[in-house]
PDB file of N, CA and C in Angstrom:
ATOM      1  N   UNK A   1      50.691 108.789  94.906  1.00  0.00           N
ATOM      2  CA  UNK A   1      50.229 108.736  93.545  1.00  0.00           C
ATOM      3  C   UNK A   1      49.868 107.285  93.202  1.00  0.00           C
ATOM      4  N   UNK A   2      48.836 107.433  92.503  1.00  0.00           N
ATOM      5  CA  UNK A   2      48.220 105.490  92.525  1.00  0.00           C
ATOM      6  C   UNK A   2      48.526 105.284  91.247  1.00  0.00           C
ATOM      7  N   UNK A   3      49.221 104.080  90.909  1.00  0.00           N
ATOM      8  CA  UNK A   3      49.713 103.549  89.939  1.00  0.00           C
ATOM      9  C   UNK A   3      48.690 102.926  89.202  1.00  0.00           C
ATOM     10  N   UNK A   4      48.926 103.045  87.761  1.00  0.00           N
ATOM     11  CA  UNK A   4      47.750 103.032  86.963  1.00  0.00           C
ATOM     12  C   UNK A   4      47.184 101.487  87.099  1.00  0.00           C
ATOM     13  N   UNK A   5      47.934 100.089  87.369  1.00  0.00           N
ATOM     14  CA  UNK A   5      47.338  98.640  87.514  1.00  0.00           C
ATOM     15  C   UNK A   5      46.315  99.560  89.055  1.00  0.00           C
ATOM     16  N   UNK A   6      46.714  99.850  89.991  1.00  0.00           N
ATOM     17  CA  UNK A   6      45.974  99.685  91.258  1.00  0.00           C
ATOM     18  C   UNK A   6      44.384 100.684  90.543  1.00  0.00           C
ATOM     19  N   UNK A   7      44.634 101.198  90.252  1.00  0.00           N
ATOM     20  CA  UNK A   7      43.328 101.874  89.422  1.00  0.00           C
ATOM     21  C   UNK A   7      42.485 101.248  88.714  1.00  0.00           C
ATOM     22  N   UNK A   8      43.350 100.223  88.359  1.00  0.00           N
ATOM     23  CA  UNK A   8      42.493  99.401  87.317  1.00  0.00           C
ATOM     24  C   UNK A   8      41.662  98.316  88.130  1.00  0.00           C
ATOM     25  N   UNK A   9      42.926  97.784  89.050  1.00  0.00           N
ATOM     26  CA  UNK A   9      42.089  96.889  89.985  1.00  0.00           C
ATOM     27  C   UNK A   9      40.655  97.370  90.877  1.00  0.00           C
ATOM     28  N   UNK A  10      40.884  98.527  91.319  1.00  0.00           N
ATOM     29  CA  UNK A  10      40.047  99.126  92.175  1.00  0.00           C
ATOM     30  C   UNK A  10      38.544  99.368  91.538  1.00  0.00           C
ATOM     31  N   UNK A  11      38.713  99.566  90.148  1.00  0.00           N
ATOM     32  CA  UNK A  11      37.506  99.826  89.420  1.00  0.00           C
ATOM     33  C   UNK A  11      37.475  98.278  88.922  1.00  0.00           C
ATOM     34  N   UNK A  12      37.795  97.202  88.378  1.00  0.00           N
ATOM     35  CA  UNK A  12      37.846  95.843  88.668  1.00  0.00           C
ATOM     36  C   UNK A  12      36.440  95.670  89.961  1.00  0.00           C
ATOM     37  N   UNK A  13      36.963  95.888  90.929  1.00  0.00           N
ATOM     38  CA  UNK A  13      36.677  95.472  92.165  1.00  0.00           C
ATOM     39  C   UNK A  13      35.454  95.869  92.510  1.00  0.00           C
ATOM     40  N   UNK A  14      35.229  97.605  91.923  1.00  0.00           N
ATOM     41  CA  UNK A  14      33.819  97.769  91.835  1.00  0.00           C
ATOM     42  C   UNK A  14      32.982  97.231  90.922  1.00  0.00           C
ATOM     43  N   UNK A  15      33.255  96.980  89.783  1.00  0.00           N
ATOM     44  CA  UNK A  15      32.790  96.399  88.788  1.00  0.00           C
ATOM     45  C   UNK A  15      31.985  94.962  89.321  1.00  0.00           C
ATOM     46  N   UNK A  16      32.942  94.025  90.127  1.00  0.00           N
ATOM     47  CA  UNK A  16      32.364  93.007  90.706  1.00  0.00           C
ATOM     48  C   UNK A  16      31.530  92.973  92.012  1.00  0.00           C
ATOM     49  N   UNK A  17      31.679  94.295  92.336  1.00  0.00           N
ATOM     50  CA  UNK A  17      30.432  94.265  93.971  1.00  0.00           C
ATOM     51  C   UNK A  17      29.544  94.573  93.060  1.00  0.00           C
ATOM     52  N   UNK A  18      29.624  95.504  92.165  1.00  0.00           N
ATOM     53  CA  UNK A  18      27.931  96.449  91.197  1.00  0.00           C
ATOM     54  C   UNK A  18      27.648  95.172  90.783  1.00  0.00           C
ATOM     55  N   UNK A  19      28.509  93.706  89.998  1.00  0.00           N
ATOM     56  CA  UNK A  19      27.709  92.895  89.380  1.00  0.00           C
ATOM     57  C   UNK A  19      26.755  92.129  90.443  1.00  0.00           C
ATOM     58  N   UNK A  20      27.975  91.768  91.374  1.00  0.00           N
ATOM     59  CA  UNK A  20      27.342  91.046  92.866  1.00  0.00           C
ATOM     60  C   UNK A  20      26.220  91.571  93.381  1.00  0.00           C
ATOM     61  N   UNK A  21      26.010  92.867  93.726  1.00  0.00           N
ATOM     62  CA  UNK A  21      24.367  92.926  94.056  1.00  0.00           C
ATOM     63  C   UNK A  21      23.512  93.168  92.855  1.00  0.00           C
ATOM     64  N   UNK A  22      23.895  92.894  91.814  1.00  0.00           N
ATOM     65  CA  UNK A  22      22.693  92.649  90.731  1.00  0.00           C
ATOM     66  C   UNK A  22      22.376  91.505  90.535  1.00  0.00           C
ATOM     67  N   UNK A  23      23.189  90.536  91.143  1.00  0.00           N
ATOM     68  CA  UNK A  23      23.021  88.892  91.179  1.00  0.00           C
ATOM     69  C   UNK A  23      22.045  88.690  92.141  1.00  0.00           C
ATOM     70  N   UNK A  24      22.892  89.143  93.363  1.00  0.00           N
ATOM     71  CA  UNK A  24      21.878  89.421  94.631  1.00  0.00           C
ATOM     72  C   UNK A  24      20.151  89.927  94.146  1.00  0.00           C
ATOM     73  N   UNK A  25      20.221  90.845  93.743  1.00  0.00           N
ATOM     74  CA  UNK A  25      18.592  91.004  93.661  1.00  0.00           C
ATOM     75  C   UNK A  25      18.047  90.421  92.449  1.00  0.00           C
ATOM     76  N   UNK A  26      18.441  89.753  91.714  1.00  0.00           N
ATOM     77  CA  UNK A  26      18.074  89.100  90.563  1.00  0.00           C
ATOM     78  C   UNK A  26      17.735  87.459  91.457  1.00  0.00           C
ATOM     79  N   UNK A  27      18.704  87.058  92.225  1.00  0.00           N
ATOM     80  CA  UNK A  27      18.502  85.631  93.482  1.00  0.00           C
ATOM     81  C   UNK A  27      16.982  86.068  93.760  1.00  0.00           C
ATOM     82  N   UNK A  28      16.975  87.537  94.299  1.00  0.00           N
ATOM     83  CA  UNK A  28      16.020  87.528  95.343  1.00  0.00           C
ATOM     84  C   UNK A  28      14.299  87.555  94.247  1.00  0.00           C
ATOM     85  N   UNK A  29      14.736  88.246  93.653  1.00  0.00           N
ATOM     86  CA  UNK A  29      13.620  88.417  92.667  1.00  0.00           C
ATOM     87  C   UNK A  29      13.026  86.477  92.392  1.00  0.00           C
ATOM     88  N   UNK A  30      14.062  85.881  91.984  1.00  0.00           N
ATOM     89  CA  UNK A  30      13.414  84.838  91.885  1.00  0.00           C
ATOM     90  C   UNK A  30      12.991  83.933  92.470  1.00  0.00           C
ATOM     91  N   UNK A  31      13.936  84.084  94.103  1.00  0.00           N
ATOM     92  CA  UNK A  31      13.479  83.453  94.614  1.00  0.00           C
ATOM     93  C   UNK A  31      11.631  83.726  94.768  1.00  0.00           C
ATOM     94  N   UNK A  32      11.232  84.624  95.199  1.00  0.00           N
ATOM     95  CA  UNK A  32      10.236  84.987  95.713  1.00  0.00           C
ATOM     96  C   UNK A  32       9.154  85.137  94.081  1.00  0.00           C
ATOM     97  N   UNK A  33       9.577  84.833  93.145  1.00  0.00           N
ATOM     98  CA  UNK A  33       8.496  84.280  92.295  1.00  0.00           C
ATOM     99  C   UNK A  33       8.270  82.360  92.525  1.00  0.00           C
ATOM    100  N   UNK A  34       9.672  81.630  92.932  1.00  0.00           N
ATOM    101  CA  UNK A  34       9.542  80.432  92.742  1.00  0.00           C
ATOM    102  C   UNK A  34       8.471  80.405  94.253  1.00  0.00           C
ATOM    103  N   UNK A  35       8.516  81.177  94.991  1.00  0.00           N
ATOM    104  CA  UNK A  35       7.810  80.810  96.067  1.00  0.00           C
ATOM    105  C   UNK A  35       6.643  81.162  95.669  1.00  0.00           C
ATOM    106  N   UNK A  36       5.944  82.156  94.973  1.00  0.00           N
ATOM    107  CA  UNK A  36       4.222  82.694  94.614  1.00  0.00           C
ATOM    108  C   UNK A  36       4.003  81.206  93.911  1.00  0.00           C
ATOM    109  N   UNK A  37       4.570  80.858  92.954  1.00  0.00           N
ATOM    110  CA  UNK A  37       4.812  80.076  91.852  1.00  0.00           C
ATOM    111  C   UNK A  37       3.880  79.062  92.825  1.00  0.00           C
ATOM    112  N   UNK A  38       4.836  78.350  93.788  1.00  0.00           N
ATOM    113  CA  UNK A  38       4.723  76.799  94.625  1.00  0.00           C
ATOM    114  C   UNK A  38       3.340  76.854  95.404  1.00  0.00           C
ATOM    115  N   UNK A  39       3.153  78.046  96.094  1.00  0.00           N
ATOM    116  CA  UNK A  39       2.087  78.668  96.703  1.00  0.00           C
ATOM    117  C   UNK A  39       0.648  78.418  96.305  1.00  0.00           C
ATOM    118  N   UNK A  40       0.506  78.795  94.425  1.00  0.00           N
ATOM    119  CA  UNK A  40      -0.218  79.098  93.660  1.00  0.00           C
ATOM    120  C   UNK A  40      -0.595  77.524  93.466  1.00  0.00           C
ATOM    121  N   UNK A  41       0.454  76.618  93.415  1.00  0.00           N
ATOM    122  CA  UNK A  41       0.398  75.201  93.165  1.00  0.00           C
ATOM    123  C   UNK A  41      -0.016  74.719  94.013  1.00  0.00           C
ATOM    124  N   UNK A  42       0.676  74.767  95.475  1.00  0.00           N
ATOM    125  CA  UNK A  42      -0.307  74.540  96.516  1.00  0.00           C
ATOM    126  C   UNK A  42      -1.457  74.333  96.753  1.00  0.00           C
ATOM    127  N   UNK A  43      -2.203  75.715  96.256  1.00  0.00           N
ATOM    128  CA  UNK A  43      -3.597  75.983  96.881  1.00  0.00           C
ATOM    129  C   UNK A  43      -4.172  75.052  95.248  1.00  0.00           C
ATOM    130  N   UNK A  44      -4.141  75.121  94.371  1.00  0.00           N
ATOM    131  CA  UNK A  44      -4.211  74.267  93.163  1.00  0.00           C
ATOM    132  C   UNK A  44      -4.289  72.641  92.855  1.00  0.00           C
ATOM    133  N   UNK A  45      -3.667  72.359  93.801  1.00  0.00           N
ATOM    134  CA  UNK A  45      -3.318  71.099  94.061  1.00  0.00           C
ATOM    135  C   UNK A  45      -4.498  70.335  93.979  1.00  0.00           C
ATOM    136  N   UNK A  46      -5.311  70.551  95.263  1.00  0.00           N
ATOM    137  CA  UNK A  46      -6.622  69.549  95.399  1.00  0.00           C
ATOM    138  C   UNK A  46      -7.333  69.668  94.382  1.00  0.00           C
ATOM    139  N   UNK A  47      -7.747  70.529  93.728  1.00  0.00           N
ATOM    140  CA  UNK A  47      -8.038  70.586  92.281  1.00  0.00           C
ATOM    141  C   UNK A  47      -8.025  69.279  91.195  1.00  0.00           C
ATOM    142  N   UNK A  48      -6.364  69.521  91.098  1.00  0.00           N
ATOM    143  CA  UNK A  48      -6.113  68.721  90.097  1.00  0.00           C
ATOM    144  C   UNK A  48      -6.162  66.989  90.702  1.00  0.00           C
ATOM    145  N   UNK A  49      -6.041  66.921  92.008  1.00  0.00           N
ATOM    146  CA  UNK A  49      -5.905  65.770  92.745  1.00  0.00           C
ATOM    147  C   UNK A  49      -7.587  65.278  92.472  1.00  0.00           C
ATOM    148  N   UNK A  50      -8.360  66.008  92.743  1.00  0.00           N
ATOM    149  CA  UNK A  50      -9.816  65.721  92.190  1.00  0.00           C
ATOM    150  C   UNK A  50      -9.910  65.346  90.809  1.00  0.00           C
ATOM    151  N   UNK A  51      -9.630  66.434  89.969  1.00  0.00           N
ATOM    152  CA  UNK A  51      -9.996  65.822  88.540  1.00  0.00           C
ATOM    153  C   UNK A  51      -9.100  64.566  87.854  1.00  0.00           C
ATOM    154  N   UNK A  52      -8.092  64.040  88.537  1.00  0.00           N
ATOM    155  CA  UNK A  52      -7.402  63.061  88.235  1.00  0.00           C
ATOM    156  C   UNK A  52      -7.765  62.334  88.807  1.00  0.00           C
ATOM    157  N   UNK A  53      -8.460  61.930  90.295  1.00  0.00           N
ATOM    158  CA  UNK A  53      -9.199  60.735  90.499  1.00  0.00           C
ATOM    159  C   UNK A  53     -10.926  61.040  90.007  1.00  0.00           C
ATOM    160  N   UNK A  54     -11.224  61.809  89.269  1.00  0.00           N
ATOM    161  CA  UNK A  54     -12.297  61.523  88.749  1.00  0.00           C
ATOM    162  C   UNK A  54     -12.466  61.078  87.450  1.00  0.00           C
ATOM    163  N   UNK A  55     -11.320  61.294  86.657  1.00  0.00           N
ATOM    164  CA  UNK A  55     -10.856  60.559  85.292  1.00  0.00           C
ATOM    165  C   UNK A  55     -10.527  59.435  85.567  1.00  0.00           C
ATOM    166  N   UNK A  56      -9.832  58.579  86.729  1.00  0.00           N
ATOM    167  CA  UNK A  56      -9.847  57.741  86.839  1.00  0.00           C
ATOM    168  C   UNK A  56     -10.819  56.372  86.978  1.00  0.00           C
ATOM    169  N   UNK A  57     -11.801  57.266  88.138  1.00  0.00           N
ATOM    170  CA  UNK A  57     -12.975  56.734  88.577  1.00  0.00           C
ATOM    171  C   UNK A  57     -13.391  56.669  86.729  1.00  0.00           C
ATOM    172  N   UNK A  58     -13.696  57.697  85.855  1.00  0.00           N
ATOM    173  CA  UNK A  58     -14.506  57.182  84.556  1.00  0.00           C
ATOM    174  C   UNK A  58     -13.838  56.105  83.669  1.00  0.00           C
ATOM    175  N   UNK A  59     -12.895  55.892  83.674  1.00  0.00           N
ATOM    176  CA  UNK A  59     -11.752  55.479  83.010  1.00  0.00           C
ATOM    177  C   UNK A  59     -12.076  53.566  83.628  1.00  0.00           C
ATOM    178  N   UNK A  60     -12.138  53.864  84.836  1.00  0.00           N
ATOM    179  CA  UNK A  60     -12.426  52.742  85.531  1.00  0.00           C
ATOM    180  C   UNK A  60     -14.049  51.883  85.070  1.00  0.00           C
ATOM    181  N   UNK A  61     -15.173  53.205  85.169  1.00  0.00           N
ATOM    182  CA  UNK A  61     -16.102  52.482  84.571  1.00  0.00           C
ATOM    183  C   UNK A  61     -16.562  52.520  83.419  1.00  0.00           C
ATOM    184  N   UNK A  62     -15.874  52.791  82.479  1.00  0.00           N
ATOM    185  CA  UNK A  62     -15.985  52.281  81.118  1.00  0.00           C
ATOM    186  C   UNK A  62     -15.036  51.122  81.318  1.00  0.00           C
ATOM    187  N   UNK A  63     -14.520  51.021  81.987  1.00  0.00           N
ATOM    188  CA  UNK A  63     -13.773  49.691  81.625  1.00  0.00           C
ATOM    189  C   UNK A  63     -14.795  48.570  82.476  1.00  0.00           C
ATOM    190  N   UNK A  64     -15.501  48.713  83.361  1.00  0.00           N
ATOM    191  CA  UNK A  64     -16.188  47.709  83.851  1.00  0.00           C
ATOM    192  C   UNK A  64     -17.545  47.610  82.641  1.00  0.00           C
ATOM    193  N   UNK A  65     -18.216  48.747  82.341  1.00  0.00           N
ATOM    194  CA  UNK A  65     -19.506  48.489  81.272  1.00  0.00           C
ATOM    195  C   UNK A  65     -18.725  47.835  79.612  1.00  0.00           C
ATOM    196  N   UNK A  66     -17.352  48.185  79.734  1.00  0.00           N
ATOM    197  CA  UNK A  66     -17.083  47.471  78.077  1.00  0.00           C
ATOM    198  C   UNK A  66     -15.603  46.602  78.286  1.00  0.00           C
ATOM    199  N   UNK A  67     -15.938  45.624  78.663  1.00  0.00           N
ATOM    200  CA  UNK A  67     -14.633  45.075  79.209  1.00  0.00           C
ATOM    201  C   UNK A  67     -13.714  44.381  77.661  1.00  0.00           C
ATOM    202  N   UNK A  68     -14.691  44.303  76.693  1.00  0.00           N
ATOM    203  CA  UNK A  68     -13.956  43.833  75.479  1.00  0.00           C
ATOM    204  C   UNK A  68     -13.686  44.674  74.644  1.00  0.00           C
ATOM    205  N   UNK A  69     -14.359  46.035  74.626  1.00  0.00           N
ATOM    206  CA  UNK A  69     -13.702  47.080  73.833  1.00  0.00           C
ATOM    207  C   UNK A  69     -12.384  47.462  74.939  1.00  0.00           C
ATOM    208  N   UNK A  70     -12.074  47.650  76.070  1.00  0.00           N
ATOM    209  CA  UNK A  70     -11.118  48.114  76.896  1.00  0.00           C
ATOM    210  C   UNK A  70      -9.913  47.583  76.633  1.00  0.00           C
ATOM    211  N   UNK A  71      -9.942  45.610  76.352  1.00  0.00           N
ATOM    212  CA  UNK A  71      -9.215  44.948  76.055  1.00  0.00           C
ATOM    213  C   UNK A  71      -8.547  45.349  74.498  1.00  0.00           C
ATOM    214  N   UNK A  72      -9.448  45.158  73.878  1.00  0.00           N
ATOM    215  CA  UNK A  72      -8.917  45.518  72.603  1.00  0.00           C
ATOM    216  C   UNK A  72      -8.645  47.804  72.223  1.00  0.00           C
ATOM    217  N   UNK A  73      -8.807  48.174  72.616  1.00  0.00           N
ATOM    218  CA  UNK A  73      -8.213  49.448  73.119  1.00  0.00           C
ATOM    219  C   UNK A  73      -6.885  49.416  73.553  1.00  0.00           C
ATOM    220  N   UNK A  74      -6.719  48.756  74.567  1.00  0.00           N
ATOM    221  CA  UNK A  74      -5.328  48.632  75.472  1.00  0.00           C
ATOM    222  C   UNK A  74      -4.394  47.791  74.266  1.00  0.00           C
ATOM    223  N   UNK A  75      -5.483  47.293  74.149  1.00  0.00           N
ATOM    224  CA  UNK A  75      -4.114  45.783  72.683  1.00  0.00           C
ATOM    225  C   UNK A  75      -3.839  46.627  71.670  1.00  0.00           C
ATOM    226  N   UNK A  76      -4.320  47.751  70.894  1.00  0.00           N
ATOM    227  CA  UNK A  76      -4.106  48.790  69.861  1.00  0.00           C
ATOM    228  C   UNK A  76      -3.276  49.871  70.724  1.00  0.00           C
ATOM    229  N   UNK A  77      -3.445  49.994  71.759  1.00  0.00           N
ATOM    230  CA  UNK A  77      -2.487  51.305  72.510  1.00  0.00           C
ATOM    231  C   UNK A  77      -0.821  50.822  72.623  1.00  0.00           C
ATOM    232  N   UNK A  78      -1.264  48.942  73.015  1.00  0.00           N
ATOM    233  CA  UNK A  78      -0.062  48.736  73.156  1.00  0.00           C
ATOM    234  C   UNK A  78       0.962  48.316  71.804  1.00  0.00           C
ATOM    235  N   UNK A  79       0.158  47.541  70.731  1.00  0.00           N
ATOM    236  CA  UNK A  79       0.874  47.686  69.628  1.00  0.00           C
ATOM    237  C   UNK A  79       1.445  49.092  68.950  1.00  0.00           C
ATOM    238  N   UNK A  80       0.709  49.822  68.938  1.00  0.00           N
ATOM    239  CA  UNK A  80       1.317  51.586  68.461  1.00  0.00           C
ATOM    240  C   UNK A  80       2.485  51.566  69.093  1.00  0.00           C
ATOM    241  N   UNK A  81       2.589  51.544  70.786  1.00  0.00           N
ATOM    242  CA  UNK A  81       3.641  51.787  71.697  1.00  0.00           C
ATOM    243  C   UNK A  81       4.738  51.062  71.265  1.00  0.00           C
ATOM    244  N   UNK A  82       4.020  49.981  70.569  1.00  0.00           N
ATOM    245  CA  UNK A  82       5.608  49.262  70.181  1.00  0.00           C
ATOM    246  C   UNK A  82       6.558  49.508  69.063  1.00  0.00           C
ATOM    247  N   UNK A  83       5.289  49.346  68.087  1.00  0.00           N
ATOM    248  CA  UNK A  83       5.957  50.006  66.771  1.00  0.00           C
ATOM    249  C   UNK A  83       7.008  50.970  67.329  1.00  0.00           C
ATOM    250  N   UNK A  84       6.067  51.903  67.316  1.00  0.00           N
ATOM    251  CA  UNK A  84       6.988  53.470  67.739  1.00  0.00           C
ATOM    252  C   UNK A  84       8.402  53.036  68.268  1.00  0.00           C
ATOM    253  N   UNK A  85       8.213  52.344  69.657  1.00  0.00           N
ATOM    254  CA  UNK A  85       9.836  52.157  70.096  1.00  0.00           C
ATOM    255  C   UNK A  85      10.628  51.199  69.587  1.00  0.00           C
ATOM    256  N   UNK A  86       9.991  50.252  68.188  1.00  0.00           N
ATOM    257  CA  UNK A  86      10.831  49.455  67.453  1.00  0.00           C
ATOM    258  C   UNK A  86      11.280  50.171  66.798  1.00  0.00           C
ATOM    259  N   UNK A  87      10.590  51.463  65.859  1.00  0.00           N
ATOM    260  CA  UNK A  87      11.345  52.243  64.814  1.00  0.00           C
ATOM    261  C   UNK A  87      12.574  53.070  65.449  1.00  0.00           C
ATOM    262  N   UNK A  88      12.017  53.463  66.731  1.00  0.00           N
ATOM    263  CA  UNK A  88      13.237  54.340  67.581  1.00  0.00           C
ATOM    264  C   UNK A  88      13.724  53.539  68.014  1.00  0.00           C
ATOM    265  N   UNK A  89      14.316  52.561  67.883  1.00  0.00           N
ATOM    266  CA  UNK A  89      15.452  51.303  68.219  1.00  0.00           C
ATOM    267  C   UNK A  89      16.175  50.710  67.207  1.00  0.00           C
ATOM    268  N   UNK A  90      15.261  50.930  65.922  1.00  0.00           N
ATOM    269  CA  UNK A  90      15.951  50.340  65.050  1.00  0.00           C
ATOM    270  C   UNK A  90      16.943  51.515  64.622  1.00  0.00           C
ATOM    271  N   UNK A  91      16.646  53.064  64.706  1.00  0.00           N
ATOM    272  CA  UNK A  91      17.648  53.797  64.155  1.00  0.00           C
ATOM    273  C   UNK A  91      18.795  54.154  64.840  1.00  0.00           C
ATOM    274  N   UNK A  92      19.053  53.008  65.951  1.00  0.00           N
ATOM    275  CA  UNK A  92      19.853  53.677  66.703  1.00  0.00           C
ATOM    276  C   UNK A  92      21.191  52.677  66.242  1.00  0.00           C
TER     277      UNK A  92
END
């Protein structure tokens, strides 16, 4: 005759294999999206590796055709930058 704790444990025990392979296929499930995911990035890649050295390349020659607007651009980008992290310094 099984004593009512060993009953309890036993269904306990199933309780934690039923959660365990729902972990298990919930692992697996994701794994195998993080892999489509990386895949997708992969093949994506040269893409973006292109359009970021081609923003560069423009970026580059506007800065050679306007070398004094670039200067003063960069001198307004960098004062903003400062402000900003003086006000977030001063509230700290």
């Amino acid at each position: 005759m099984a004593t009512e704790g060993g009953m309890q444990e036993r269904e306990a025990a199933a309780q934690l294999r039923e959660s365990l392979q729902i972990l298990r296929q919930d692992a697996a499930e994701l794994q195998q999206k993080a892999a489509a995911t990386l895949k997708e990035f992969k093949e994506k890649l040269p893409q973006y590796k292109d359009a970021a050295n081609e923003a560069i390349d423009q970026v580059g020659d506007y800065v050679r055709q306007n070398p004094q607007k670039a200067a003063i651009i960069a001198a307004g980008v960098g004062v903003g930058v400062g402000v900003i992290l003086g006000l977030l310094m001063r509230n700290r």
